[in-house]
Protein backbone atom coordinates (compact mmCIF):
# COMPACT_ATOMS: atom_id res chain seq x y z
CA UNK A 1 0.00 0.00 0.00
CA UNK A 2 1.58 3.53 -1.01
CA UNK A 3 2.68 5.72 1.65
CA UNK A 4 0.37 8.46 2.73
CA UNK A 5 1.02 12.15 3.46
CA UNK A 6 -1.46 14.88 4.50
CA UNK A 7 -2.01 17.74 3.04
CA UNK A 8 -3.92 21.09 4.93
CA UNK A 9 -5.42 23.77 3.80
CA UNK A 10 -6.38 26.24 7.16
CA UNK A 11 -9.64 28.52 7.74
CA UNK A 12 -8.25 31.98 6.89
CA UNK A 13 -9.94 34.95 9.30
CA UNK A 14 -12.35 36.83 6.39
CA UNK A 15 -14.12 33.31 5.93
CA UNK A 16 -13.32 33.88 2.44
CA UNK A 17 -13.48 29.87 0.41
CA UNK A 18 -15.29 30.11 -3.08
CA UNK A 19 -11.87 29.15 -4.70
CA UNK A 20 -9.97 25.56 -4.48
CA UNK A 21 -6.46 25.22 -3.32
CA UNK A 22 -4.94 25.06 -6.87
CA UNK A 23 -1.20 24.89 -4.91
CA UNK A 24 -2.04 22.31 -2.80
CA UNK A 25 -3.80 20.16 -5.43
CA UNK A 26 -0.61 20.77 -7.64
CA UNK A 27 1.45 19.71 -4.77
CA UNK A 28 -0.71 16.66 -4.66
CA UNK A 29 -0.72 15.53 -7.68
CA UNK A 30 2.89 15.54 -8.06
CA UNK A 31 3.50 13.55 -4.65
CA UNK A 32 0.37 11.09 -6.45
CA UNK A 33 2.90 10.56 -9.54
CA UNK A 34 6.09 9.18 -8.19
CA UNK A 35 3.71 6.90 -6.16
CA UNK A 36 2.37 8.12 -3.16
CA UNK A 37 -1.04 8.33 -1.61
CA UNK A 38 -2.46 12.09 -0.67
CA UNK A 39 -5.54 13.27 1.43
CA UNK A 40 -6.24 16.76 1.43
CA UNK A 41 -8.07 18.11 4.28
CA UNK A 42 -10.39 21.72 3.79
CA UNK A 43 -10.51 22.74 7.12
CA UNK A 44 -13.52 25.44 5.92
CA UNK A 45 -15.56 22.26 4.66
CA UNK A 46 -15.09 20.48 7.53
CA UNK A 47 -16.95 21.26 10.73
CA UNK A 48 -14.79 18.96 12.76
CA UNK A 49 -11.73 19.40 11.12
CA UNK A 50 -9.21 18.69 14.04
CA UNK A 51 -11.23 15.49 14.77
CA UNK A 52 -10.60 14.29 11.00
CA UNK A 53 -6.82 15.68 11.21
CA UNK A 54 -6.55 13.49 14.04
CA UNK A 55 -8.07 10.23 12.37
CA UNK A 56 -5.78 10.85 9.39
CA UNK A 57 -2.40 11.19 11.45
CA UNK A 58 -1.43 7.71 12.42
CA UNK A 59 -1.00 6.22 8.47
CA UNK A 60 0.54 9.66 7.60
CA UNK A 61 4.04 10.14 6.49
CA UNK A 62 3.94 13.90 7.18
CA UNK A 63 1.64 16.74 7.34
CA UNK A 64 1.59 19.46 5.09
CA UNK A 65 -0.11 23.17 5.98
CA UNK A 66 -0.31 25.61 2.86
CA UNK A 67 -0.63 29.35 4.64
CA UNK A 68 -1.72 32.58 3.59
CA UNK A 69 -1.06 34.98 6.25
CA UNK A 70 -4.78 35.41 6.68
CA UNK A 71 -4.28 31.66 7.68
CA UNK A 72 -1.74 32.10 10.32
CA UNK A 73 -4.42 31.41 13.56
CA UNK A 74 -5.87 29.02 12.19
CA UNK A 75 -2.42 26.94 10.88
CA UNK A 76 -1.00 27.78 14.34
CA UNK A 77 -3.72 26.08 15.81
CA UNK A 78 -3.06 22.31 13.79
CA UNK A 79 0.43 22.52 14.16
CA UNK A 80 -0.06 22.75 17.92
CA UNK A 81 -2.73 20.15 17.83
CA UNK A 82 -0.75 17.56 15.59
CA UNK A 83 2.00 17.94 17.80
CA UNK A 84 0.59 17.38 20.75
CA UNK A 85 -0.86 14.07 19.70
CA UNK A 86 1.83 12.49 17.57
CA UNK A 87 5.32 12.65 16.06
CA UNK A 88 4.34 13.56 12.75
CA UNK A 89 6.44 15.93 11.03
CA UNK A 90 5.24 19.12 9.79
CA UNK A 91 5.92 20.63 6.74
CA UNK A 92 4.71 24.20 5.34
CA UNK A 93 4.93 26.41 2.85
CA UNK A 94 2.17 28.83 0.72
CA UNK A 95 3.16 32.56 0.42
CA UNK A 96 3.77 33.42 4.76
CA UNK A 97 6.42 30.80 4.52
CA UNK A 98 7.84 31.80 1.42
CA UNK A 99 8.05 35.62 2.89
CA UNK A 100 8.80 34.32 6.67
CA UNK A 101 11.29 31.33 5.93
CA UNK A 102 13.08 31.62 8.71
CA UNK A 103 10.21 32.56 10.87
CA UNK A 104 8.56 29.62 10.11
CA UNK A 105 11.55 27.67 10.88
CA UNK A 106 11.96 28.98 13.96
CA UNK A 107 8.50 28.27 15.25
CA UNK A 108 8.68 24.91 17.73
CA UNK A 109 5.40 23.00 16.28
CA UNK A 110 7.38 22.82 12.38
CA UNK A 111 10.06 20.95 10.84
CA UNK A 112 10.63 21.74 7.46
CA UNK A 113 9.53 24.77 5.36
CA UNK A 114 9.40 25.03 1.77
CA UNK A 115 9.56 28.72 0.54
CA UNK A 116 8.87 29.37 -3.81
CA UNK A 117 7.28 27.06 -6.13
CA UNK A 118 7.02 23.54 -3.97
CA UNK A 119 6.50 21.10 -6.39
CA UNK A 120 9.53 19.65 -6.96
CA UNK A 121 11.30 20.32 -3.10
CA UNK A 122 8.34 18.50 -2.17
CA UNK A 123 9.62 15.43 -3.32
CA UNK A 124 12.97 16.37 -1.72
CA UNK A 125 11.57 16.64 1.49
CA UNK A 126 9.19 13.49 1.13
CA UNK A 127 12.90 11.67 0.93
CA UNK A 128 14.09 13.46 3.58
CA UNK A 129 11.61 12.54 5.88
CA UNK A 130 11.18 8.77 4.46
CA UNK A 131 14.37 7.62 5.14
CA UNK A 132 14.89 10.08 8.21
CA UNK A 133 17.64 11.90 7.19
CA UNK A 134 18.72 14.84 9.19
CA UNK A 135 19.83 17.87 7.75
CA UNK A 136 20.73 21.17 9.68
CA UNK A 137 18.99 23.12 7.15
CA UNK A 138 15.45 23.19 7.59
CA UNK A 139 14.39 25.14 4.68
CA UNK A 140 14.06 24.17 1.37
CA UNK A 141 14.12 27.32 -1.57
CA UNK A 142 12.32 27.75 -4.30
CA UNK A 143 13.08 25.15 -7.12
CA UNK A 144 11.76 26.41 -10.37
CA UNK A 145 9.98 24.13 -12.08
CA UNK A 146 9.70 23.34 -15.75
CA UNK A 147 5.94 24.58 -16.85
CA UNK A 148 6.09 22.72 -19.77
CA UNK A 149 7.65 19.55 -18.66
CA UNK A 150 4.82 19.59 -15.27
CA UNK A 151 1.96 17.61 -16.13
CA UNK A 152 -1.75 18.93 -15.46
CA UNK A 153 -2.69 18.96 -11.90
CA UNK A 154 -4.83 16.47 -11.16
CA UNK A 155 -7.79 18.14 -9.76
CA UNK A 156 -9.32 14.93 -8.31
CA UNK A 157 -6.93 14.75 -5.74
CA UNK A 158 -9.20 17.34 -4.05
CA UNK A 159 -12.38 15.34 -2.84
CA UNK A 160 -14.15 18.27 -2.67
CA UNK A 161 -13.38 19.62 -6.03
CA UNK A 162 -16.95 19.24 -6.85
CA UNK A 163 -18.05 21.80 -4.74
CA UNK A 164 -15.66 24.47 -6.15
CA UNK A 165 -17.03 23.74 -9.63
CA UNK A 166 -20.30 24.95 -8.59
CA UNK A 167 -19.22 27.51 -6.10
CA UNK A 168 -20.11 30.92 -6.98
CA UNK A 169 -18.54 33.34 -8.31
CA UNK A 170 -18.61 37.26 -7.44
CA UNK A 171 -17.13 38.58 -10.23
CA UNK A 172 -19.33 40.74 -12.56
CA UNK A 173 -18.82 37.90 -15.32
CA UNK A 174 -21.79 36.22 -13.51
CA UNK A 175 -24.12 38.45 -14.95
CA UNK A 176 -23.21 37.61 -18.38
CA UNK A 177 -21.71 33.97 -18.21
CA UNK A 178 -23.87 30.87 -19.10
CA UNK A 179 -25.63 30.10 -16.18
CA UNK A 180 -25.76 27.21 -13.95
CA UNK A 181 -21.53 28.11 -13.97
CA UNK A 182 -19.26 25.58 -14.04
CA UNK A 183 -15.68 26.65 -13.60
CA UNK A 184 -12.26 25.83 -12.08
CA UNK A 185 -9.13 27.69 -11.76
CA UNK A 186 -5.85 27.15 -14.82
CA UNK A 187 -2.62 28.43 -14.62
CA UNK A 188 -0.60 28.36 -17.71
CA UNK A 189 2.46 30.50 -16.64
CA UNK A 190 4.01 32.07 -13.84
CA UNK A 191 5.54 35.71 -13.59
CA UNK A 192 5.46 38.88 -13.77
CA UNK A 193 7.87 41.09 -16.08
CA UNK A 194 6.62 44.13 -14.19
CA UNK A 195 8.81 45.52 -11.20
CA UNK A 196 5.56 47.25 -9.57
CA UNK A 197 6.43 48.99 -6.15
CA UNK A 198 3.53 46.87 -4.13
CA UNK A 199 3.47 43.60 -5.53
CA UNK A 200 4.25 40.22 -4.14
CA UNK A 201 6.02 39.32 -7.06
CA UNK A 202 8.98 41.31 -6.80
CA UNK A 203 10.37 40.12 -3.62
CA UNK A 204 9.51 36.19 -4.14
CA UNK A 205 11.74 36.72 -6.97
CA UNK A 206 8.89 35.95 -9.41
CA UNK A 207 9.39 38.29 -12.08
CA UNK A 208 10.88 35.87 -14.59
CA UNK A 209 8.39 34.84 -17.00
CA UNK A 210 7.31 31.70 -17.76
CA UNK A 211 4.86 29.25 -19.70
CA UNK A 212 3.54 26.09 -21.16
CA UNK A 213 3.28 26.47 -24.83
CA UNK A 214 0.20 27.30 -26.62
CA UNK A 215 -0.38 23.44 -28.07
CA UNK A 216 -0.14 22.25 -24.62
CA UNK A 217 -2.27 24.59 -23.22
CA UNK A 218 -5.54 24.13 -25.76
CA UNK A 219 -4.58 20.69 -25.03
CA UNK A 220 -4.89 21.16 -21.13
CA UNK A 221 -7.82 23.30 -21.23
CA UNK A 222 -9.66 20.78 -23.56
CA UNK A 223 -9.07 17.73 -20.94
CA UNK A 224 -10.34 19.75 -18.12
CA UNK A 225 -13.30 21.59 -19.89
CA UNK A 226 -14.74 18.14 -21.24
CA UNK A 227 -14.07 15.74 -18.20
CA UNK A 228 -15.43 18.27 -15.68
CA UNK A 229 -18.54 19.82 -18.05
CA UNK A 230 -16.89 23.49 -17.48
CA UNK A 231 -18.87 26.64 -19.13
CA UNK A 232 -16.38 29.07 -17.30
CA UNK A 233 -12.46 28.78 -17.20
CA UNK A 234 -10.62 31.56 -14.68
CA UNK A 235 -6.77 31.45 -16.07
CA UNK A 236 -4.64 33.23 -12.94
CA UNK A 237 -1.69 33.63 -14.38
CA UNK A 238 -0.35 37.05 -12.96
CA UNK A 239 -0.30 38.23 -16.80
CA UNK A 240 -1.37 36.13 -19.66
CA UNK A 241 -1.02 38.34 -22.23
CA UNK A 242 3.05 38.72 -22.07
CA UNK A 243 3.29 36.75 -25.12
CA UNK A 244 0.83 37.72 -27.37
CA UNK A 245 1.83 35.52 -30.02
CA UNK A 246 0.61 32.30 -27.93
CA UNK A 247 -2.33 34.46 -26.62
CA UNK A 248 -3.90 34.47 -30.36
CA UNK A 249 -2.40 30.58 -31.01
CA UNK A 250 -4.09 29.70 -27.34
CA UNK A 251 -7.93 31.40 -28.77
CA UNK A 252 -7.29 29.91 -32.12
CA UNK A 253 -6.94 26.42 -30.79
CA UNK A 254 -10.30 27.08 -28.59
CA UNK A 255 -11.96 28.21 -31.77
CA UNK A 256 -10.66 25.08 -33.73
CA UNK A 257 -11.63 22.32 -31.26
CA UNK A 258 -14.96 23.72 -30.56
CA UNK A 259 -14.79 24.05 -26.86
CA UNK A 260 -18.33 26.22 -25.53
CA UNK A 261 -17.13 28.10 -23.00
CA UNK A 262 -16.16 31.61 -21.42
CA UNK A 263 -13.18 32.69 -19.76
CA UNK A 264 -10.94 35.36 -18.07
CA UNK A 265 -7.68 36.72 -17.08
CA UNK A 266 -5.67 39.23 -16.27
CA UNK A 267 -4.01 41.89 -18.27
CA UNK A 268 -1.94 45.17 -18.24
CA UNK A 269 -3.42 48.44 -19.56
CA UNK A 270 -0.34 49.47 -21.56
CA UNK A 271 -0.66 45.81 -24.04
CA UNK A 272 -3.88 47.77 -25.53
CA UNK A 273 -2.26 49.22 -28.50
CA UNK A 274 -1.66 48.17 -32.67
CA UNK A 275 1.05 45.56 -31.71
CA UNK A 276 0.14 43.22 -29.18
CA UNK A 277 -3.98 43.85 -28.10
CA UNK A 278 -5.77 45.29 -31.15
CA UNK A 279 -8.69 45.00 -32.11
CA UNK A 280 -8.45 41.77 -34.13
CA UNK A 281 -6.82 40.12 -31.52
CA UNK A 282 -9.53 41.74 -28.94
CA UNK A 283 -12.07 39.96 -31.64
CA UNK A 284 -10.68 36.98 -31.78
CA UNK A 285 -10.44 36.48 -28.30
CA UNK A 286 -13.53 37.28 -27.70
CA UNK A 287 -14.80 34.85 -29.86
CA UNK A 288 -12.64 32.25 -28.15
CA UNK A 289 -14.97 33.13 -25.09
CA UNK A 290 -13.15 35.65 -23.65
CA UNK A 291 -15.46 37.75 -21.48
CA UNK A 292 -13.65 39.70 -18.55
CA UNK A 293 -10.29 41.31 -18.27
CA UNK A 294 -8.66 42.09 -14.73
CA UNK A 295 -7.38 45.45 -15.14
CA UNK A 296 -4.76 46.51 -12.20
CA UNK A 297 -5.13 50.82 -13.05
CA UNK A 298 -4.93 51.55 -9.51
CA UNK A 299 -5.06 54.73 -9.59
CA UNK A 300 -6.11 57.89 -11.47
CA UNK A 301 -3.14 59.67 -10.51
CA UNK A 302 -0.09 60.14 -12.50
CA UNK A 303 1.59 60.70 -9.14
CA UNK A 304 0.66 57.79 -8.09
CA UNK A 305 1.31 55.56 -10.49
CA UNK A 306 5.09 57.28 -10.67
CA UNK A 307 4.93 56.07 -6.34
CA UNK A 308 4.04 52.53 -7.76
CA UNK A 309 6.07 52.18 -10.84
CA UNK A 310 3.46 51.06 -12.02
CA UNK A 311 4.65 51.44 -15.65
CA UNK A 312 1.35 53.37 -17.20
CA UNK A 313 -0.52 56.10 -17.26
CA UNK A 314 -4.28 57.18 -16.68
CA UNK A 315 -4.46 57.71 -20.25
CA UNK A 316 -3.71 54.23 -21.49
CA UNK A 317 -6.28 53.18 -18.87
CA UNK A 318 -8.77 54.89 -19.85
CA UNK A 319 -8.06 53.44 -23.28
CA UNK A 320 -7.95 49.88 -22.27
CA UNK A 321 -11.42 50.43 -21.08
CA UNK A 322 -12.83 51.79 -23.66
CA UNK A 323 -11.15 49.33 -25.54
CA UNK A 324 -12.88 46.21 -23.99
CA UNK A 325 -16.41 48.24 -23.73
CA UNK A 326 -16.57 48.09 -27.33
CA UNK A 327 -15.66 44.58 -27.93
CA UNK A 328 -18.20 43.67 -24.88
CA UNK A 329 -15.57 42.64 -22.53
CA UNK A 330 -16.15 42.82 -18.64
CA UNK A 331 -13.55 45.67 -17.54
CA UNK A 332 -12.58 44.65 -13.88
CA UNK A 333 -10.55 47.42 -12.83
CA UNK A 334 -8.85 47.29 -9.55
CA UNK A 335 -7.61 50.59 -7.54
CA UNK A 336 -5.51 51.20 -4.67
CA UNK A 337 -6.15 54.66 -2.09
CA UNK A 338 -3.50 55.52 0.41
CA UNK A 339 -0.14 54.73 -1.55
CA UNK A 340 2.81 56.35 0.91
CA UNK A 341 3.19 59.44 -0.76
CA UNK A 342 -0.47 60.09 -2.22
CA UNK A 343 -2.42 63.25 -1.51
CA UNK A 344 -5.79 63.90 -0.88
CA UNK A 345 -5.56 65.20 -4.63
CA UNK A 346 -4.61 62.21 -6.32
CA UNK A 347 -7.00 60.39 -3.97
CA UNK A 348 -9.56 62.39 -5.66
CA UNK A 349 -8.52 61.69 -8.85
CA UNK A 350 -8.75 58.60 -8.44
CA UNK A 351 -12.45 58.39 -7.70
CA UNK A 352 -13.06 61.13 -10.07
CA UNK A 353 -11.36 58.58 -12.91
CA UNK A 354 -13.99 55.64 -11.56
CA UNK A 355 -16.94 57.80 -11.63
CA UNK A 356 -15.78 59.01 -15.38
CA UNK A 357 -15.16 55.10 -16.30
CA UNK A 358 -18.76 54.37 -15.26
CA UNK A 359 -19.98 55.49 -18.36
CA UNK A 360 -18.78 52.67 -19.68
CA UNK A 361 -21.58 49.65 -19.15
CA UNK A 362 -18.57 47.08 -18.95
CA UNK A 363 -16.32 48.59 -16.60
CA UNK A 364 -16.39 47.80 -13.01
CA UNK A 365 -13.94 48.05 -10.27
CA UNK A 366 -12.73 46.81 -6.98
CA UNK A 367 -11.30 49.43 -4.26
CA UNK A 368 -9.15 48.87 -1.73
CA UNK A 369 -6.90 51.00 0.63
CA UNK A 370 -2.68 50.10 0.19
CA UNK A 371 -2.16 46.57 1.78
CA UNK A 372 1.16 47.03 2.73
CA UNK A 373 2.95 43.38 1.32
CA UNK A 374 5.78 42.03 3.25
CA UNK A 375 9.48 42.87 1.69
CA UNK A 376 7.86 45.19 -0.76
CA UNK A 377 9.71 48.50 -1.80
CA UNK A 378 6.66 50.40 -0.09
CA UNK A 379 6.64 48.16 3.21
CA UNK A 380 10.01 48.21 3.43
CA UNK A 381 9.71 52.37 3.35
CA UNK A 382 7.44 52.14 6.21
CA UNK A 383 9.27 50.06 7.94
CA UNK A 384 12.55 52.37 7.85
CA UNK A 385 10.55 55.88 8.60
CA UNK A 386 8.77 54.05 11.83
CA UNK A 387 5.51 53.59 10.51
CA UNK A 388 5.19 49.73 10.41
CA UNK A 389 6.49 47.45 12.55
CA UNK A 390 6.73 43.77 11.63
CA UNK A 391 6.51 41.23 13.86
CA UNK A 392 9.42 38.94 14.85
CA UNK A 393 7.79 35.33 14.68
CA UNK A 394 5.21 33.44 13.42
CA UNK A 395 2.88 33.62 16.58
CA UNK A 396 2.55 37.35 16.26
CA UNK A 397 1.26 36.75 13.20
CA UNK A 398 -1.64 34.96 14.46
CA UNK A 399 -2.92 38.38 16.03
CA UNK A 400 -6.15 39.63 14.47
CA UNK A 401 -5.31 42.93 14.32
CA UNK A 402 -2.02 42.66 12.91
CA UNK A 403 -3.53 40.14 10.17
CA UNK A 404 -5.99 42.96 9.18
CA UNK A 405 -2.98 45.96 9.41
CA UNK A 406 -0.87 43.98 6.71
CA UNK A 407 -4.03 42.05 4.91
CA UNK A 408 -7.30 43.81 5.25
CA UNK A 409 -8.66 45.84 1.78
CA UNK A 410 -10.70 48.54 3.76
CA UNK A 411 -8.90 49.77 7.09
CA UNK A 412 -6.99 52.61 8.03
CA UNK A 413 -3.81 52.57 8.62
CA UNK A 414 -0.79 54.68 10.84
CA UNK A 415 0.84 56.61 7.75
CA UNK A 416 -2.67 57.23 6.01
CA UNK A 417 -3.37 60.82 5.48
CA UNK A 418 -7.11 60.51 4.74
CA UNK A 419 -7.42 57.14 6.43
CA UNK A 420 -11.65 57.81 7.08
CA UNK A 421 -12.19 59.22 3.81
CA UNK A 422 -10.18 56.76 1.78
CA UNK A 423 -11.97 53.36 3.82
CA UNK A 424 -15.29 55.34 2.89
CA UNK A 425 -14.58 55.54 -0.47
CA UNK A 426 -12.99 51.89 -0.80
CA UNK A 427 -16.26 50.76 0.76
CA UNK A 428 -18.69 53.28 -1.57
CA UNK A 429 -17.32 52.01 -5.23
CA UNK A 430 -17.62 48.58 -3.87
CA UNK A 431 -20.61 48.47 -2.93
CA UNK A 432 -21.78 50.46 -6.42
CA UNK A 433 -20.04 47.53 -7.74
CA UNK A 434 -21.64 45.06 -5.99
CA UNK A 435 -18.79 43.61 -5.10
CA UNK A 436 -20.09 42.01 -1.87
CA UNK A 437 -23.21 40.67 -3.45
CA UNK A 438 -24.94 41.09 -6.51
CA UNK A 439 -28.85 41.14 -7.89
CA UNK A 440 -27.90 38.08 -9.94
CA UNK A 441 -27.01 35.93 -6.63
CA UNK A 442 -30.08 36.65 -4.35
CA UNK A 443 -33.66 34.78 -4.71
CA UNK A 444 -35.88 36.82 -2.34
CA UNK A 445 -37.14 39.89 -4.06
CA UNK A 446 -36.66 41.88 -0.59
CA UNK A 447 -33.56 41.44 -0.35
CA UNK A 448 -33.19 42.49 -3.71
CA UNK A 449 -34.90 45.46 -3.10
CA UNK A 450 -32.80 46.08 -0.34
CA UNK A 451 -29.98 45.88 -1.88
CA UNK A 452 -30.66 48.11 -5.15
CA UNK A 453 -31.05 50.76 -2.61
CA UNK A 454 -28.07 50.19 -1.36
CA UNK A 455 -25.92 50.40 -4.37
CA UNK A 456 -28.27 53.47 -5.49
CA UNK A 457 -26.85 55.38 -2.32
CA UNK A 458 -23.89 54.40 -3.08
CA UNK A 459 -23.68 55.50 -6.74
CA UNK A 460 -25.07 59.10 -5.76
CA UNK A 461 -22.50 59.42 -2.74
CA UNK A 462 -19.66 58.11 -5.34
CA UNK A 463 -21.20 60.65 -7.94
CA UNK A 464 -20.89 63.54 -5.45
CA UNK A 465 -17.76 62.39 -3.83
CA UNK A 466 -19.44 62.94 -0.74
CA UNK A 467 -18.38 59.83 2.49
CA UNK A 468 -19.42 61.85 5.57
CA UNK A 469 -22.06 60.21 7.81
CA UNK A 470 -21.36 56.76 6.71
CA UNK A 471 -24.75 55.73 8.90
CA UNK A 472 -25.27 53.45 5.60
CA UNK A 473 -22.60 51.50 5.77
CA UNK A 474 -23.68 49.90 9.11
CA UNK A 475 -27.12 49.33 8.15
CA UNK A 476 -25.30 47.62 4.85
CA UNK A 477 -22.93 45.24 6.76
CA UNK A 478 -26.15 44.22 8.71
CA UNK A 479 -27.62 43.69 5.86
CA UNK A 480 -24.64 41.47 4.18
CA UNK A 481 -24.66 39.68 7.81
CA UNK A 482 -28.20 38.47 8.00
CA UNK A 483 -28.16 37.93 4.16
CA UNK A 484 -25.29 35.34 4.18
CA UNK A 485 -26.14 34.06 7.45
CA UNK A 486 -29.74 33.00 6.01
CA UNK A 487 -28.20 31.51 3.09
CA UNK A 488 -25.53 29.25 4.99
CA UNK A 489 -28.10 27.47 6.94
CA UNK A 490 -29.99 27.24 3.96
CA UNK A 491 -27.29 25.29 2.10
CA UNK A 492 -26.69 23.25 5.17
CA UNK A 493 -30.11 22.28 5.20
CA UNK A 494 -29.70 21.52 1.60
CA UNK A 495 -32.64 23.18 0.59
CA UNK A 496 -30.59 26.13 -0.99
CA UNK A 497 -28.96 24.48 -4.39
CA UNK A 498 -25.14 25.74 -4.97
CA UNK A 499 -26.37 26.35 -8.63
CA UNK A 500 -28.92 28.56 -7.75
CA UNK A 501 -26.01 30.96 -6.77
CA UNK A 502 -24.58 31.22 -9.65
């Protein structure tokens, strides 16, 4: 019988689970192909998840926690809990290890970390750990893998797969995608070319770009679309449009093999131009089911966007969203308030560029106040000129409040200028939005009522840039409360179909 090993995924602190652990199923299904057996445990899907941890231990060769930092309470939690009941080694890694190597190493209740791209250490440390063989080094670096070598992850691995598939999805796409949705998560490269000021990238030494080829690819997204009945496919790759040669060979090859369904990814403003995203390519994506495009603008500023090297200007995003308005592509725009160094001016101008790009019935946006990313240029500012303090080991991370300081989209923070008006506006164009919750995902016509009204105050507060006496946005996050409250006990009960969310 093939040797077991455990894999983890923790409960992070915003409750937020709609997506599956794509890193942890890759992980998995490379551990499955040189021959070993894998059991991944949700700890969000499972009400007594420490019970089942416990069940699984004694067969296990090792357990392995995947950790966002909104996951550090929750992760702290099993380690302490599986070593306290057994001699099981623990293994993590996910983006706080990869940021907090030594941290993690540090910390009493883990034995090895794996910091970068995991796939192939894992397999390292598997060996390790099977023939219990000590090394003084407890951390294993990132081991770049070979995209177009890696085989496609096996998403069965995941038990629960199923219910991803049919999970909903927030995105504005759900208005306008083929509904009941069926979708999972592809990557088909990884990188960044972009040296952006704020971004994770830059400091996990992810800015080399790389991919599987476009024939593999069509190939990959055939398998997946037909064995799993997918209408939707959500490609992450941190920039699929760097080559845009294999762009146009990937939508040809959808075209060619007939494959029914929509999809999305993410994109830089400045590719909109007569080289790489014209308009034929815009129309031939499209017609490959393209149907939403994740803008980062982040700001209306040129300031700004000089603080962020960010690489563009307002301009060219006001262009790009023109640009997919016309060819009937979903313009999700994301923006950023509060960069270290921002004004109340460019602050303005930033919600002055939203309400302009509102003309526009494909453009929406998500707002968020600076999140200030571990190692990044900007953090590491902060940290010099006294503003930010980081914490020296993993169990300070697993305070609430310093989870929302470094994680949380809406909050206001020591060096903010306008930290009141800036969470005010975050909230304001999100809820216009509808980020939170949308027409298309509630049944009960009061609560759709409700909510209209909501996003109409929101719209003529956003119109007159006006966020004082924000007595709305308590009676709204009562609202969202008792609205997702009803509708968890209603899927528990199973009278409350996944599908009907979509």
């Amino acid at each position: 019988m093939p040797e077991k090993i455990l894999l983890i995924r923790p409960q992070n602190v915003y409750n937020y689970n709609n997506y599956p652990s794509l890193n942890l199923i890759c992980i998995a299904s490379k551990l499955k192909s040189v021959g070993y057996k894998v059991k991944i445990i949700n700890c969000s899907l499972d009400k007594d998840y420490l019970e089942t941890i416990g069940r699984e231990l004694d067969d296990s060769l090792f357990a392995g926690i995947s950790l966002l930092t909104s996951e550090s309470p929750d992760a702290y939690v099993i380690m302490q809990y599986i070593k306290e009941r057994s001699d099981v080694p623990v293994v993590v890694g996910g983006w706080h290890s990869t940021l907090f190597p030594e941290q993690m190493a540090d910390c009493k209740y883990v034995d090895y970390v794996i910091a970068g791209e995991g796939e192939e250490q894992i397999v390292n440390v598997t060996e390790f750990i099977k023939n219990r063989e000590k090394t003084g080094n407890k951390i294993f670096y990132k081991q770049t893998m070979d995209l177009e070598a890696s085989p496609l992850p096996d998403y069965d691995v995941d038990e629960n797969i199923e219910i991803y598939i049919n999970s909903y999805l927030t995105d504005k796409l759900s208005e306008y995608a083929k509904q009941p949705m069926r979708w999972l998560p592809y990557e088909s490269s990884r990188g960044c070319p972009s040296h952006c000021t704020f971004c994770i990238n830059v400091v996990t030494d992810n800015t080399r770009y790389r991919k599987k080829s476009a024939d593999k690819v069509v190939s990959e997204i055939e398998y997946i679309v037909k064995k799993y009945k997918l209408t939707h496919l959500k490609i992450i790759d941190d920039n699929f449009f760097v080559d845009i040669k294999r762009v146009r060979a990937v939508c040809a090859g959808i075209i060619k093999r007939g494959l029914n369904i929509t999809w999305d990814g993410e994109c830089r403003c400045d590719y909109f131009n007569d080289r790489l995203l014209n308009n034929e390519t815009l129309e031939l994506a499209k017609k490959s089911g393209l149907i939403q495009l994740t803008l980062g603008i982040e700001s209306g500023s040129s300031h700004t966007l000089k603080l962020m090297k960010k690489g563009i200007t307002p301009e060219q995003a006001a262009f790009a969203v023109k640009k997919c308005d016309e060819h009937r592509i979903i313009a999700r725009s994301s923006f950023i308030l509060e960069i270290p160094g921002e004004t109340l001016g460019d602050i303005k101008q930033t919600i002055s560029f939203i309400n302009k790009m509102r003309k526009y019935p494909y453009f929406t946006c998500g707002v968020g106040t600076f999140r200030p990313y571990p190692k990044c240029e900007l953090t590491e500012n902060l940290l010099k000129e006294g503003y930010l303090t980081e914490p020296a080991n993993f169990v300070d991370w697993t305070d609430k409040d310093i989870i929302d300081l470094y994680t949380s989209a809406e909050y206001i923070r020591p060096w903010q200028t306008n930290g009141e008006y800036s969470e005010a506006a975050s909230y304001y164009q999100n809820m216009e939005s509808a980020v939170r919750l949308g027409n298309f995902q509630i049944d009960r016509k009061i609560d759709k009522i409700k909510n209209t009204l909501f996003i109409l105050i929101a719209k003529l507060r956003n119109k007159l840039i006006f966020y004082k006496f924000q007595y709305d946005i308590n009676l709204y996050k009562r609202f969202l409360k008792n609205f997702y409250k009803r509708r968890q006990a209603l899927e528990r009960s199973g009278s409350y179909p996944l599908s009907k969310l979509n």
